[in-house]
PDB file of N, CA and C in Angstrom:
ATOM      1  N   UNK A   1     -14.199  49.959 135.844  1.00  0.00           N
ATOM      2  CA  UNK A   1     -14.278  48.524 135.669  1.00  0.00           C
ATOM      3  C   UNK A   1     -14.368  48.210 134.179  1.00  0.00           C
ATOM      4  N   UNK A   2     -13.309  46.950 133.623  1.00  0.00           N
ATOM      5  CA  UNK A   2     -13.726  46.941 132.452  1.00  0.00           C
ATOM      6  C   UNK A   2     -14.632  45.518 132.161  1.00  0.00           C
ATOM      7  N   UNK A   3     -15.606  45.837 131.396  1.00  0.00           N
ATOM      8  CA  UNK A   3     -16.435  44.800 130.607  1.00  0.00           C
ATOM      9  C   UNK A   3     -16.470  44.614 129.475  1.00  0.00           C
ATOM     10  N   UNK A   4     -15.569  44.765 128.656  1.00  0.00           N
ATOM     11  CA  UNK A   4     -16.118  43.616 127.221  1.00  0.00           C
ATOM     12  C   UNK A   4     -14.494  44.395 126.476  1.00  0.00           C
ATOM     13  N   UNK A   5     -14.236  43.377 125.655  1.00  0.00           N
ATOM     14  CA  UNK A   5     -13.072  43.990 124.730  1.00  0.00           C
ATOM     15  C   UNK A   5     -13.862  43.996 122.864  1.00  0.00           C
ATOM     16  N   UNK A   6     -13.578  44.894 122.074  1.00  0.00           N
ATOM     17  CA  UNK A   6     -13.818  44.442 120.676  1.00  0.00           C
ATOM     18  C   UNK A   6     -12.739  45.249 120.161  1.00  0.00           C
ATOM     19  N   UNK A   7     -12.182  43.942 119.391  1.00  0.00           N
ATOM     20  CA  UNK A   7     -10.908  44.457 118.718  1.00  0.00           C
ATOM     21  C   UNK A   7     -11.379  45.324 117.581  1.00  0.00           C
ATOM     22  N   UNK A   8     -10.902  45.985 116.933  1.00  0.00           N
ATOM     23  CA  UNK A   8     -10.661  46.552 115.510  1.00  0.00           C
ATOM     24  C   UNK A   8     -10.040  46.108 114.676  1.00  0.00           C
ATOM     25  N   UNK A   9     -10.556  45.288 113.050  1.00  0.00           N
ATOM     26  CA  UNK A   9      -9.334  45.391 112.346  1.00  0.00           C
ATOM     27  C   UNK A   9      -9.440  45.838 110.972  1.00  0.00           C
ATOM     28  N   UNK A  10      -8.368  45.835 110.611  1.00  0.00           N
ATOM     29  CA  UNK A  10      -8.345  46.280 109.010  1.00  0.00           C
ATOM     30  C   UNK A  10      -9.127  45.815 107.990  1.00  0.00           C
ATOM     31  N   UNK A  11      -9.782  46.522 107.153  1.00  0.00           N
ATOM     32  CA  UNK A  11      -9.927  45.765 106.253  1.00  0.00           C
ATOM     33  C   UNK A  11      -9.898  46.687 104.477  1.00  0.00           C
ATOM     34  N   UNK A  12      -9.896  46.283 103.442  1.00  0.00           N
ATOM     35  CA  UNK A  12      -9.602  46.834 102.065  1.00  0.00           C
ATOM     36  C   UNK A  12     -11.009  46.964 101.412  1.00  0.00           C
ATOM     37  N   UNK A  13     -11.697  45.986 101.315  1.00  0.00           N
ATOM     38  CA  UNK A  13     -12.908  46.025 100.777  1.00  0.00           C
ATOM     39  C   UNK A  13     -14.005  45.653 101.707  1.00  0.00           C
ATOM     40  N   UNK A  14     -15.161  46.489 102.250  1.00  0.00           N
ATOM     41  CA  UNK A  14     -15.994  46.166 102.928  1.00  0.00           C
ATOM     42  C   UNK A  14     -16.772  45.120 102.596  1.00  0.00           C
ATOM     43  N   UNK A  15     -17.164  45.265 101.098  1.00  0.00           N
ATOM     44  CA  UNK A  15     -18.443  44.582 100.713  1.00  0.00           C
ATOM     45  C   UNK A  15     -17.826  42.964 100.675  1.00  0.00           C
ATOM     46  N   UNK A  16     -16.394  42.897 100.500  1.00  0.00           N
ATOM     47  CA  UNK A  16     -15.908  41.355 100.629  1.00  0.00           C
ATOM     48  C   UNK A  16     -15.507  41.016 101.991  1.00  0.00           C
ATOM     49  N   UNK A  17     -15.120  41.755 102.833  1.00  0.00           N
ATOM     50  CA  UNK A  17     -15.295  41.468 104.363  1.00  0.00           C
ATOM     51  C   UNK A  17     -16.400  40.670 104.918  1.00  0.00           C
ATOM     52  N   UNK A  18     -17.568  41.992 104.887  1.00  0.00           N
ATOM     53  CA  UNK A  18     -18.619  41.539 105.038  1.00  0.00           C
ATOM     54  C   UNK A  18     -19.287  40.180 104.349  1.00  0.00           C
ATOM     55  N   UNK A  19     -19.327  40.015 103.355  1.00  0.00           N
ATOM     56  CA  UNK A  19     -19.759  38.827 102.714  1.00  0.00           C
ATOM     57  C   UNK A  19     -18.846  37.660 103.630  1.00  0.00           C
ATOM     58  N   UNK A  20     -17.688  37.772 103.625  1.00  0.00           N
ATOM     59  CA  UNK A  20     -17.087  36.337 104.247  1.00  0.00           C
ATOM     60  C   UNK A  20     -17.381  36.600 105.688  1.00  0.00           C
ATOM     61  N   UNK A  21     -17.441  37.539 106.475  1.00  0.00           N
ATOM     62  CA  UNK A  21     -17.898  37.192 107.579  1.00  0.00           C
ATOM     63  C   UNK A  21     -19.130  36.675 108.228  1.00  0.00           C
ATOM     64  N   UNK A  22     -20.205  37.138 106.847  1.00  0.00           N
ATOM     65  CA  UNK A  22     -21.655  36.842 107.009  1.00  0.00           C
ATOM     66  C   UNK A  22     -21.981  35.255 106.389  1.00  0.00           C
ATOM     67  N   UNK A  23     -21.292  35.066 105.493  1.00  0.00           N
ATOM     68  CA  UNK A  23     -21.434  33.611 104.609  1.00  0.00           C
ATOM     69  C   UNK A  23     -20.499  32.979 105.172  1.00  0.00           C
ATOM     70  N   UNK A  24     -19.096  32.669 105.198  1.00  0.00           N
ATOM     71  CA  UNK A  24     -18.259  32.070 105.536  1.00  0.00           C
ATOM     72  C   UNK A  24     -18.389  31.470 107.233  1.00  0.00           C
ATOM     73  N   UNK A  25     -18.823  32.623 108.419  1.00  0.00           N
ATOM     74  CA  UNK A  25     -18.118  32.261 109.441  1.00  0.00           C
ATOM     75  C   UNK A  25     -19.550  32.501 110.153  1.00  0.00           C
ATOM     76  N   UNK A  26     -21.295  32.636 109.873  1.00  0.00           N
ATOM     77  CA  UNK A  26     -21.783  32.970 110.009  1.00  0.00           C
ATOM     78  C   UNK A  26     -22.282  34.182 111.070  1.00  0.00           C
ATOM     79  N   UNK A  27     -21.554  35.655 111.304  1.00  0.00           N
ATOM     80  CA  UNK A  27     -21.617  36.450 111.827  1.00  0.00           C
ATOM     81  C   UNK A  27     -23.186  36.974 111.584  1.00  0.00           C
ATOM     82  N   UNK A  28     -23.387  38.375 112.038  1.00  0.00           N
ATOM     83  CA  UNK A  28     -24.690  39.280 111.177  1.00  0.00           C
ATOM     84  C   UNK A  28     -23.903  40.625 111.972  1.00  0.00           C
ATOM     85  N   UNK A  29     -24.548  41.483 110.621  1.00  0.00           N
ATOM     86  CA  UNK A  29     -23.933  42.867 110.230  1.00  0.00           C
ATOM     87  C   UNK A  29     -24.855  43.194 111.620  1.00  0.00           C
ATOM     88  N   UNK A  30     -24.359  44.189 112.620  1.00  0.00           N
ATOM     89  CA  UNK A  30     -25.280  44.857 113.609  1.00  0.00           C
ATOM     90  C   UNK A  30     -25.162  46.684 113.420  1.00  0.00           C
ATOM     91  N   UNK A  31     -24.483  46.795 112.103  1.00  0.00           N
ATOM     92  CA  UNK A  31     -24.686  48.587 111.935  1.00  0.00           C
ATOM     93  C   UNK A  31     -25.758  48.818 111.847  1.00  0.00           C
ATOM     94  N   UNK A  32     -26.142  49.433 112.950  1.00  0.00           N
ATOM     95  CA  UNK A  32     -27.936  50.437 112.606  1.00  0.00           C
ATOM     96  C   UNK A  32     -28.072  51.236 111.235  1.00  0.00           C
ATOM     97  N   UNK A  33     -26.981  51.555 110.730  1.00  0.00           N
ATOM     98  CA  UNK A  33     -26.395  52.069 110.049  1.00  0.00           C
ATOM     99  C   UNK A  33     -25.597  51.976 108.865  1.00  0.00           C
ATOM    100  N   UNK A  34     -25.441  52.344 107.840  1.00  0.00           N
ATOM    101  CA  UNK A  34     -24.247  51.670 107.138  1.00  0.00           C
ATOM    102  C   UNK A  34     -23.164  53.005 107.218  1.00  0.00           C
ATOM    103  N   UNK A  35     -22.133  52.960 107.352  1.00  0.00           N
ATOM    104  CA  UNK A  35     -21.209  53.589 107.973  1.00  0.00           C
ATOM    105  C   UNK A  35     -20.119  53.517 107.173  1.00  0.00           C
ATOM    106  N   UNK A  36     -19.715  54.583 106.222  1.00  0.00           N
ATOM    107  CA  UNK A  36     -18.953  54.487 105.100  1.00  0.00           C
ATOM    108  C   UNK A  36     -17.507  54.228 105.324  1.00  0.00           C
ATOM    109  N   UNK A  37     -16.751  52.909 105.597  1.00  0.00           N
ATOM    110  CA  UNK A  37     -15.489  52.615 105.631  1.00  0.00           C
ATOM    111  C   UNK A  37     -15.815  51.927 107.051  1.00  0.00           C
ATOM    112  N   UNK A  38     -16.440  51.299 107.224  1.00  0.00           N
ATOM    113  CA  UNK A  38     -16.850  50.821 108.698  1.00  0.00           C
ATOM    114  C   UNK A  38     -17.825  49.811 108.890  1.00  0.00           C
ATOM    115  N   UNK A  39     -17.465  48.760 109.511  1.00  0.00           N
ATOM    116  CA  UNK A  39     -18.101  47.597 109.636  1.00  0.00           C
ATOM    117  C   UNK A  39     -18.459  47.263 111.094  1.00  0.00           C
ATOM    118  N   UNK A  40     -19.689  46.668 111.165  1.00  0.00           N
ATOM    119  CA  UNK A  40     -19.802  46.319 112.744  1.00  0.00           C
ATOM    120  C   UNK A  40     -20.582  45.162 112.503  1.00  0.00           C
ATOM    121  N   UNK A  41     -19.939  43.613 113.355  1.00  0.00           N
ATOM    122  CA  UNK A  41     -20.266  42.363 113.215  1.00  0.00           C
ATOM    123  C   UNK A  41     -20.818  41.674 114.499  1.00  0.00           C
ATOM    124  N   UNK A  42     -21.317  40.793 114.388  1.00  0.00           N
ATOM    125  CA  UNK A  42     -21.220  39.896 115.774  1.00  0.00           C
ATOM    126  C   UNK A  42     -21.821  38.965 115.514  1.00  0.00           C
ATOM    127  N   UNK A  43     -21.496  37.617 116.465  1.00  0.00           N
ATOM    128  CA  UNK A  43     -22.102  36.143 116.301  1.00  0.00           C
ATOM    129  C   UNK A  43     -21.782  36.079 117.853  1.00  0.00           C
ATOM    130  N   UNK A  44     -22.800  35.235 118.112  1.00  0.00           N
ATOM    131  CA  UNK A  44     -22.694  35.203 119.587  1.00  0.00           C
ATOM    132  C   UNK A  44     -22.932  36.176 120.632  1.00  0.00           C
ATOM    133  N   UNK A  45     -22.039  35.842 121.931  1.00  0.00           N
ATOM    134  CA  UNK A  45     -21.157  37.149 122.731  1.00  0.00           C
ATOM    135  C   UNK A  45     -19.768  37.778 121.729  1.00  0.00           C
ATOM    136  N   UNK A  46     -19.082  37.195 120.744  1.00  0.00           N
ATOM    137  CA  UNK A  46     -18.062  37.835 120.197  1.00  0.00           C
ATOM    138  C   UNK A  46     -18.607  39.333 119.406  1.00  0.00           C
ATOM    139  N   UNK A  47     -17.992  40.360 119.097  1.00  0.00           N
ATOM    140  CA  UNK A  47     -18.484  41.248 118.180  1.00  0.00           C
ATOM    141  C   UNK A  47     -17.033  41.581 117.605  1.00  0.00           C
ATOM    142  N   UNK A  48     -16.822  42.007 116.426  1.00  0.00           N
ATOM    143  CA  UNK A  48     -15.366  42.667 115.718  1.00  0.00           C
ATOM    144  C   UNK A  48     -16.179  44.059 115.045  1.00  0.00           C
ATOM    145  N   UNK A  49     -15.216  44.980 114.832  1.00  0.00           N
ATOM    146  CA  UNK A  49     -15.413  45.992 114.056  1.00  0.00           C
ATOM    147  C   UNK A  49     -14.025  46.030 113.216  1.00  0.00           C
ATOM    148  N   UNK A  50     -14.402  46.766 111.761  1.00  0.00           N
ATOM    149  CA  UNK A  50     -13.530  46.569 110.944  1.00  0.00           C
ATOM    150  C   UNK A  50     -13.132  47.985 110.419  1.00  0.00           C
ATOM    151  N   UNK A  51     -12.143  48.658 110.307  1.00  0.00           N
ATOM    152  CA  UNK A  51     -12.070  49.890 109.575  1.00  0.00           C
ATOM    153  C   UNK A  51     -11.609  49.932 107.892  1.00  0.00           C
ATOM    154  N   UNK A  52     -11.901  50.846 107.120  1.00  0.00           N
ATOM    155  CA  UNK A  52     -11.221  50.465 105.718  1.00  0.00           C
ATOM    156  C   UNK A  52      -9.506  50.992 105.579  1.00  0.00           C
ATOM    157  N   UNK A  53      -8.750  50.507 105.064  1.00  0.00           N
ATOM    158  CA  UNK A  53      -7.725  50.599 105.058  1.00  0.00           C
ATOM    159  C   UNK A  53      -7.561  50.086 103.409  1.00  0.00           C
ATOM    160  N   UNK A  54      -7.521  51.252 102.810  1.00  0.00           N
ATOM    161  CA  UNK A  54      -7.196  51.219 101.253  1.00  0.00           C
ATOM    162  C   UNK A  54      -6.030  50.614 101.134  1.00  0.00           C
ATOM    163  N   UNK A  55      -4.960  51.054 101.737  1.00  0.00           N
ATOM    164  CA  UNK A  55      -3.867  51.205 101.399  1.00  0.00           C
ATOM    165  C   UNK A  55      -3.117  49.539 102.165  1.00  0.00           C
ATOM    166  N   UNK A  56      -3.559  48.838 102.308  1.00  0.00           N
ATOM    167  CA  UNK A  56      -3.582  47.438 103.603  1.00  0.00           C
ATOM    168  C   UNK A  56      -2.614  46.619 102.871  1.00  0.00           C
ATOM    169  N   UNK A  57      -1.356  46.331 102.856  1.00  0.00           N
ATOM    170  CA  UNK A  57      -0.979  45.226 102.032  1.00  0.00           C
ATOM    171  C   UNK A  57      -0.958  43.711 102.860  1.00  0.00           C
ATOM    172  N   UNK A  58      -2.323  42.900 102.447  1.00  0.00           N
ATOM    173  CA  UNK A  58      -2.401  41.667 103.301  1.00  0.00           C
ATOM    174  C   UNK A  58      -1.195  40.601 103.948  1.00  0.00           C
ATOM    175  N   UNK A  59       0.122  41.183 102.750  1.00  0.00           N
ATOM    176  CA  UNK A  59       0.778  40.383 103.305  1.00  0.00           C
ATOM    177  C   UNK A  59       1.998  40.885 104.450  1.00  0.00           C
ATOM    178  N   UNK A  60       1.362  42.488 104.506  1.00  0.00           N
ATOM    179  CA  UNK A  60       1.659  42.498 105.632  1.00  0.00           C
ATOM    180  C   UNK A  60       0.987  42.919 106.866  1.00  0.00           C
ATOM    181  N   UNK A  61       0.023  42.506 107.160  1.00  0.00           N
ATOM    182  CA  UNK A  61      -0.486  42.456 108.218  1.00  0.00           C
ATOM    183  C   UNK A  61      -0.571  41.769 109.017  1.00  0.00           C
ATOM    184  N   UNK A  62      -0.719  42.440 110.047  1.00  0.00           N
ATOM    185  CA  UNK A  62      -0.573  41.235 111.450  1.00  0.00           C
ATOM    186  C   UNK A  62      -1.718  41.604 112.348  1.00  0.00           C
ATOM    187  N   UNK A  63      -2.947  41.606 111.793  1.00  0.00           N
ATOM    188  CA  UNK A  63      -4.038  41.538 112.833  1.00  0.00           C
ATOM    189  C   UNK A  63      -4.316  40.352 113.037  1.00  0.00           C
ATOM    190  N   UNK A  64      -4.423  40.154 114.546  1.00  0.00           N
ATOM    191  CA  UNK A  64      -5.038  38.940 115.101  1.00  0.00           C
ATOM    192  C   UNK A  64      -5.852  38.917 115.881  1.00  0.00           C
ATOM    193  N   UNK A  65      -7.073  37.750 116.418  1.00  0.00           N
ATOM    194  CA  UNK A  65      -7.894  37.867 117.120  1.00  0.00           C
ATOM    195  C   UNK A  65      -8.063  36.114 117.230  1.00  0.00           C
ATOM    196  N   UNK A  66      -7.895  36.367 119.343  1.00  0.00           N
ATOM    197  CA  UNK A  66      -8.291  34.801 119.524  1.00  0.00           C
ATOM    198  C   UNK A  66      -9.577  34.776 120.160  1.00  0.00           C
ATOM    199  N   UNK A  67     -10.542  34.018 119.889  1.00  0.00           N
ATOM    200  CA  UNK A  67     -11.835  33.599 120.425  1.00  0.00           C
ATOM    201  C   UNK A  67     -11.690  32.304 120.713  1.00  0.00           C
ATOM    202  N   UNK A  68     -12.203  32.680 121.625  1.00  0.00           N
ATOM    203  CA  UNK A  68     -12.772  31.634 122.667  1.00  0.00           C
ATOM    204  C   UNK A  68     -14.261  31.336 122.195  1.00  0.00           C
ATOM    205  N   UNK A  69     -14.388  29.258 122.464  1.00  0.00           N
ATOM    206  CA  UNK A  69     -15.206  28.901 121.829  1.00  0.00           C
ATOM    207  C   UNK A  69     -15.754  27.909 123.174  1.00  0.00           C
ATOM    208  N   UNK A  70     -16.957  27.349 123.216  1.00  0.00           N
ATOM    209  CA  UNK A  70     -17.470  25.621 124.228  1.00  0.00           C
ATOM    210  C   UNK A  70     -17.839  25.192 123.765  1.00  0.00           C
ATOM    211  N   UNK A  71     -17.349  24.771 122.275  1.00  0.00           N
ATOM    212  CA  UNK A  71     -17.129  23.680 121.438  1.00  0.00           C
ATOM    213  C   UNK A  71     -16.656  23.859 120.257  1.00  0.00           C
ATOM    214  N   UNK A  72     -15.281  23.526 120.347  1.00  0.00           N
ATOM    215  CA  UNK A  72     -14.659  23.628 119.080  1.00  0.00           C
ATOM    216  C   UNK A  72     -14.790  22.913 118.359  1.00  0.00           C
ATOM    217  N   UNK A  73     -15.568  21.031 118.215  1.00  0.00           N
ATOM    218  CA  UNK A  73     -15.287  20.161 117.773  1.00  0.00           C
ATOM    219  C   UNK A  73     -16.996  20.715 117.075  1.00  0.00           C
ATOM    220  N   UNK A  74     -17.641  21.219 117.585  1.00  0.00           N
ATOM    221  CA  UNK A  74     -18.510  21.442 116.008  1.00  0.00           C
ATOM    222  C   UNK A  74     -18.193  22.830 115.383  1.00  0.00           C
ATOM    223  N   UNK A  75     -17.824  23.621 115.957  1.00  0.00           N
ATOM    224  CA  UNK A  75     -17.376  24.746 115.348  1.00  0.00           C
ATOM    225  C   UNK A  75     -16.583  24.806 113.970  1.00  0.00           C
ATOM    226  N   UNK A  76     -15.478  23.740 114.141  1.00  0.00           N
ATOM    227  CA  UNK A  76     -14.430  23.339 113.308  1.00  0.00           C
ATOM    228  C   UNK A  76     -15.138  22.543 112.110  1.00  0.00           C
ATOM    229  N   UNK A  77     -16.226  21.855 112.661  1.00  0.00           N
ATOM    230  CA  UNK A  77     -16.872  20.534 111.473  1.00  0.00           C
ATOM    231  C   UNK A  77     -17.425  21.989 110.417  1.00  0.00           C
ATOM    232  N   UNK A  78     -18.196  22.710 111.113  1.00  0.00           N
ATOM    233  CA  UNK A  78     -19.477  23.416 110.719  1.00  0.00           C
ATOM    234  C   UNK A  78     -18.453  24.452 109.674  1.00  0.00           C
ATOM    235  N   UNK A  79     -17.118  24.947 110.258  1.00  0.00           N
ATOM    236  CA  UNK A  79     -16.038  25.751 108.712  1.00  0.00           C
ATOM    237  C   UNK A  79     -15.805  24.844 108.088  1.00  0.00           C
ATOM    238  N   UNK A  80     -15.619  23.551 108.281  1.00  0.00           N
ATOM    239  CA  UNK A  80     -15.241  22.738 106.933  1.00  0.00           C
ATOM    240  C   UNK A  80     -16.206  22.173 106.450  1.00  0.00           C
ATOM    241  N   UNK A  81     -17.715  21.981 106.742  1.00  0.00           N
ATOM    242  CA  UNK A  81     -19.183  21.850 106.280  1.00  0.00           C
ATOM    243  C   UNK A  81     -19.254  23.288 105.495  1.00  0.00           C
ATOM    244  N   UNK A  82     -18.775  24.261 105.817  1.00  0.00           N
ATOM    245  CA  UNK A  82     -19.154  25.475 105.043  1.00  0.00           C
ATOM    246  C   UNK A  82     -18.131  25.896 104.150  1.00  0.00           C
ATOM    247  N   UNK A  83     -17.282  24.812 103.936  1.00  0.00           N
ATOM    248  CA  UNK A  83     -16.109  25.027 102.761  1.00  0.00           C
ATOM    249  C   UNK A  83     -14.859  26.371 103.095  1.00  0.00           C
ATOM    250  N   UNK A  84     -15.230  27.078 104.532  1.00  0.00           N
ATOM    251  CA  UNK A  84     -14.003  27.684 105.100  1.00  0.00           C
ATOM    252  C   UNK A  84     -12.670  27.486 104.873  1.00  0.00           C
ATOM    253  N   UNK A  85     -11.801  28.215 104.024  1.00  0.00           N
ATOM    254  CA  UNK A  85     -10.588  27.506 103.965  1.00  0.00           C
ATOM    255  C   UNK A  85      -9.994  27.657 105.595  1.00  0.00           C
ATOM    256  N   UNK A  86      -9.468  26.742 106.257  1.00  0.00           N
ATOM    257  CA  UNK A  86      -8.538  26.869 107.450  1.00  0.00           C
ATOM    258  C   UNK A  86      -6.841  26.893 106.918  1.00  0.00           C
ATOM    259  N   UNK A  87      -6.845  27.955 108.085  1.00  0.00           N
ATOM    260  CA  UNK A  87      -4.755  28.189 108.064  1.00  0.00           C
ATOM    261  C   UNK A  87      -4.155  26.695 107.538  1.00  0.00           C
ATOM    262  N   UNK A  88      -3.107  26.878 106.804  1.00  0.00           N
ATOM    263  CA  UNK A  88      -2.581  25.357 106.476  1.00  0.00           C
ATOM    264  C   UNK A  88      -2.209  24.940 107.776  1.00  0.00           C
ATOM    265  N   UNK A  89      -1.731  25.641 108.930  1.00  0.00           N
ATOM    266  CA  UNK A  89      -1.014  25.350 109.967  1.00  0.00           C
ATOM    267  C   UNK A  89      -1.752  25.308 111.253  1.00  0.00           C
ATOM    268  N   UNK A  90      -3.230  25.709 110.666  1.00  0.00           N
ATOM    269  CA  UNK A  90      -4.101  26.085 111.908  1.00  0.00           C
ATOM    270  C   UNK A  90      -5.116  24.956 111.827  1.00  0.00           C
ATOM    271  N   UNK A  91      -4.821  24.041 111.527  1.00  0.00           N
ATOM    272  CA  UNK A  91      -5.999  22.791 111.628  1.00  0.00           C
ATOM    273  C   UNK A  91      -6.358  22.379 113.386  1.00  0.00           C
ATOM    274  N   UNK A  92      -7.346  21.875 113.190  1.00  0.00           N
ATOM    275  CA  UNK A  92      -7.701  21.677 114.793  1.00  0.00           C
ATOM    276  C   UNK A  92      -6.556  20.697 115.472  1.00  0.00           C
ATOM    277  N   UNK A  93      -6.011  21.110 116.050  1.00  0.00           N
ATOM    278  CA  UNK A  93      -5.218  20.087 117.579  1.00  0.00           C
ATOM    279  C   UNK A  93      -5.121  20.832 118.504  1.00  0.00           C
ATOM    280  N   UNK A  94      -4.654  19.844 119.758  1.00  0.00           N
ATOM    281  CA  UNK A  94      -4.428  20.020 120.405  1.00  0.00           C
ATOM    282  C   UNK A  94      -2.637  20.872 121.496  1.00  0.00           C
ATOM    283  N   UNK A  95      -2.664  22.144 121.684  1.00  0.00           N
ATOM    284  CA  UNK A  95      -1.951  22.639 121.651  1.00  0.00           C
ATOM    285  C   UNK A  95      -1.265  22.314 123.558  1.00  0.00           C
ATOM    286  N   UNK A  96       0.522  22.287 123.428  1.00  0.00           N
ATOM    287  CA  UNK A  96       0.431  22.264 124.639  1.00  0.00           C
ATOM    288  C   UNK A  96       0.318  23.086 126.072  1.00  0.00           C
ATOM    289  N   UNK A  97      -0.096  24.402 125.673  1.00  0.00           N
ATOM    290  CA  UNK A  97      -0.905  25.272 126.605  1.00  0.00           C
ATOM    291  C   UNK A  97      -1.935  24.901 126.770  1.00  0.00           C
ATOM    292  N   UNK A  98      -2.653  23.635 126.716  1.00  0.00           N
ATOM    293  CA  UNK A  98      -4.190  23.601 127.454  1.00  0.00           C
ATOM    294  C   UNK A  98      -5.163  24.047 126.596  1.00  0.00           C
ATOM    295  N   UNK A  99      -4.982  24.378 125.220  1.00  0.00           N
ATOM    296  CA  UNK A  99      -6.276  24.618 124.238  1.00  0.00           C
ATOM    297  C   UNK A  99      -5.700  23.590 122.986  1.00  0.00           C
ATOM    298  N   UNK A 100      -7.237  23.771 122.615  1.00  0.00           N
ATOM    299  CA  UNK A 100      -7.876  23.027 121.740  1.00  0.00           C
ATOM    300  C   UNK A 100      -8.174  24.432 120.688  1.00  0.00           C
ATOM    301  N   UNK A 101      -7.210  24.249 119.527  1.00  0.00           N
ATOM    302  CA  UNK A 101      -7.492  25.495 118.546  1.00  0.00           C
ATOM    303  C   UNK A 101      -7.555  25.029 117.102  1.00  0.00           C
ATOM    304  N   UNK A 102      -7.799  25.970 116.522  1.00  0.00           N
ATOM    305  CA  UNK A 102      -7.923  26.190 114.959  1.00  0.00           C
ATOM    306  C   UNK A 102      -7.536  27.620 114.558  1.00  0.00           C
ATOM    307  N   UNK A 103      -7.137  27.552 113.272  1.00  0.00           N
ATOM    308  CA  UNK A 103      -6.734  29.075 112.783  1.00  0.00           C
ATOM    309  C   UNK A 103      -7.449  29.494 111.312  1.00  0.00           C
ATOM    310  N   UNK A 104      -8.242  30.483 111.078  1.00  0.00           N
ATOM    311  CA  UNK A 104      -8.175  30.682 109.515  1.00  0.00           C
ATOM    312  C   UNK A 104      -7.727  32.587 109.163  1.00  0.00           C
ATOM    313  N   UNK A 105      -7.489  32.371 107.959  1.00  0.00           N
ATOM    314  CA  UNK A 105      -7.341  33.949 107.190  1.00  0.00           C
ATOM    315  C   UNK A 105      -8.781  34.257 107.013  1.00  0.00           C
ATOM    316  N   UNK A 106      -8.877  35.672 107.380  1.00  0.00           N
ATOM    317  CA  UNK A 106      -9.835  36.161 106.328  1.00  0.00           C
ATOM    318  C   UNK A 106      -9.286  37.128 104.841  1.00  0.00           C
ATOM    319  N   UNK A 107     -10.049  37.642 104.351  1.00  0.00           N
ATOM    320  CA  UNK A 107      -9.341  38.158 103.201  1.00  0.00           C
ATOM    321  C   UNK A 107      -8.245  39.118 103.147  1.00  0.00           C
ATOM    322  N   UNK A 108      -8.517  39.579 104.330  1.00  0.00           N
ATOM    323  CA  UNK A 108      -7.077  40.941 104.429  1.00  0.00           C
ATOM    324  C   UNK A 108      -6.014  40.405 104.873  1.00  0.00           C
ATOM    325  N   UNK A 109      -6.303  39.074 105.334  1.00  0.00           N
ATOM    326  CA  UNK A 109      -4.933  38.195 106.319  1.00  0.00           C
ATOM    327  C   UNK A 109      -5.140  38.810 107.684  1.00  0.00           C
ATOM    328  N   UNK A 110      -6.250  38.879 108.592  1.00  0.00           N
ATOM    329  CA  UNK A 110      -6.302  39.113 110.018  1.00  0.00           C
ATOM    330  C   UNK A 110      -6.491  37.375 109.986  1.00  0.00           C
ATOM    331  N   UNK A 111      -5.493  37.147 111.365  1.00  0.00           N
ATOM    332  CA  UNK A 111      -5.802  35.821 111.791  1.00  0.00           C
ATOM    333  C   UNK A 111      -6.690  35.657 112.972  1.00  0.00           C
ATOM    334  N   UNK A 112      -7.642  34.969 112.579  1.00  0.00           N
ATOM    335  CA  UNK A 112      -8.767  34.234 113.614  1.00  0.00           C
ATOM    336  C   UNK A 112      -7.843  32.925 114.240  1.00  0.00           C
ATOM    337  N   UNK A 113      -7.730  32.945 115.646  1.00  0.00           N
ATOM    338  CA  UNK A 113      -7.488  31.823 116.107  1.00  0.00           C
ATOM    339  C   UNK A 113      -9.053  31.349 116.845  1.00  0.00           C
ATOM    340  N   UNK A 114      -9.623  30.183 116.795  1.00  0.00           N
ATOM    341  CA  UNK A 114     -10.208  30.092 117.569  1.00  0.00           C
ATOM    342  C   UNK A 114     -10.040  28.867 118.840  1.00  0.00           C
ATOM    343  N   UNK A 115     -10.208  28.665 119.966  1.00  0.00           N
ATOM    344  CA  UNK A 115      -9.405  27.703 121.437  1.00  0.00           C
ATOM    345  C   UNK A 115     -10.729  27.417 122.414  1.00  0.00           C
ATOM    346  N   UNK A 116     -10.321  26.577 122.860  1.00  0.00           N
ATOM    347  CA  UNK A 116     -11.332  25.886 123.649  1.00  0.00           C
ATOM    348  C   UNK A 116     -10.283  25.090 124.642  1.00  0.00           C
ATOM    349  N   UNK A 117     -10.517  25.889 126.018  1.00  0.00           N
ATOM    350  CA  UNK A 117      -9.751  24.794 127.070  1.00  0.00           C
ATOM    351  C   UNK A 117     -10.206  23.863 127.432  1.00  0.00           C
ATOM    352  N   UNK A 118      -9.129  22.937 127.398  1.00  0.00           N
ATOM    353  CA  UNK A 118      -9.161  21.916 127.751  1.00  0.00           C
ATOM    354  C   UNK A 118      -9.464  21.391 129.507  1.00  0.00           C
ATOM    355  N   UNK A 119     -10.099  20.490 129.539  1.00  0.00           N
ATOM    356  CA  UNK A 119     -10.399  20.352 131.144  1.00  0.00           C
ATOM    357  C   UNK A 119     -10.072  18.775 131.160  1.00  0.00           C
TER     358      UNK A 119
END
């Protein structure tokens, strides 16, 4: 039976990962450990882990990750209260699959979508 997914993604510099995931998007580091080239995050029920990837060229990467949110309309206030840059293209609307999304980069260029269905 499966229970829980956590993606993996890339990342180049830990110590700037970490900082924007901890300041920017308010996560907290959950390594018991500090774990050399290795990150372990979570906010909420969400958790990500990050591996180092020296060699990462941001502009080409294509990590993505969609979260699911039950309330996007403060979620969204609270990144642009916290000066989050959002995707130019990922501003909050309404999409016509039935969510309610937003998009931002983090520093390596993994895209965060985050969605909230609509009812």
């Amino acid at each position: 039976m499966l229970t829980n997914i956590i993606p993996k993604l890339p990342m180049r510099d830990k110590s700037l990962t970490k900082e924007f995931y901890l300041t920017q998007l308010g996560f907290k580091d959950i390594g018991s450990h500090d774990f050399e080239g290795y990150l372990l995050i979570k906010k909420d029920n969400v958790e990500i882990h990050f591996f180092e990837f020296n060699g990462l060229d941001p502009k080409e990467n294509y990590g993505q990750v969609y979260i699911r949110t039950n309330n996007i309309e403060n979620l969204y206030q609270s990144m642009l209260d916290n000066k989050t840059e959002i995707h130019p293209n990922g501003t909050l609307k309404t999409q016509p699959w039935g969510q309610k999304e937003f998009a931002l980069l983090d520093p390596d260029n993994n895209l965060l979508t985050f969605g909230q269905i609509i009812e």
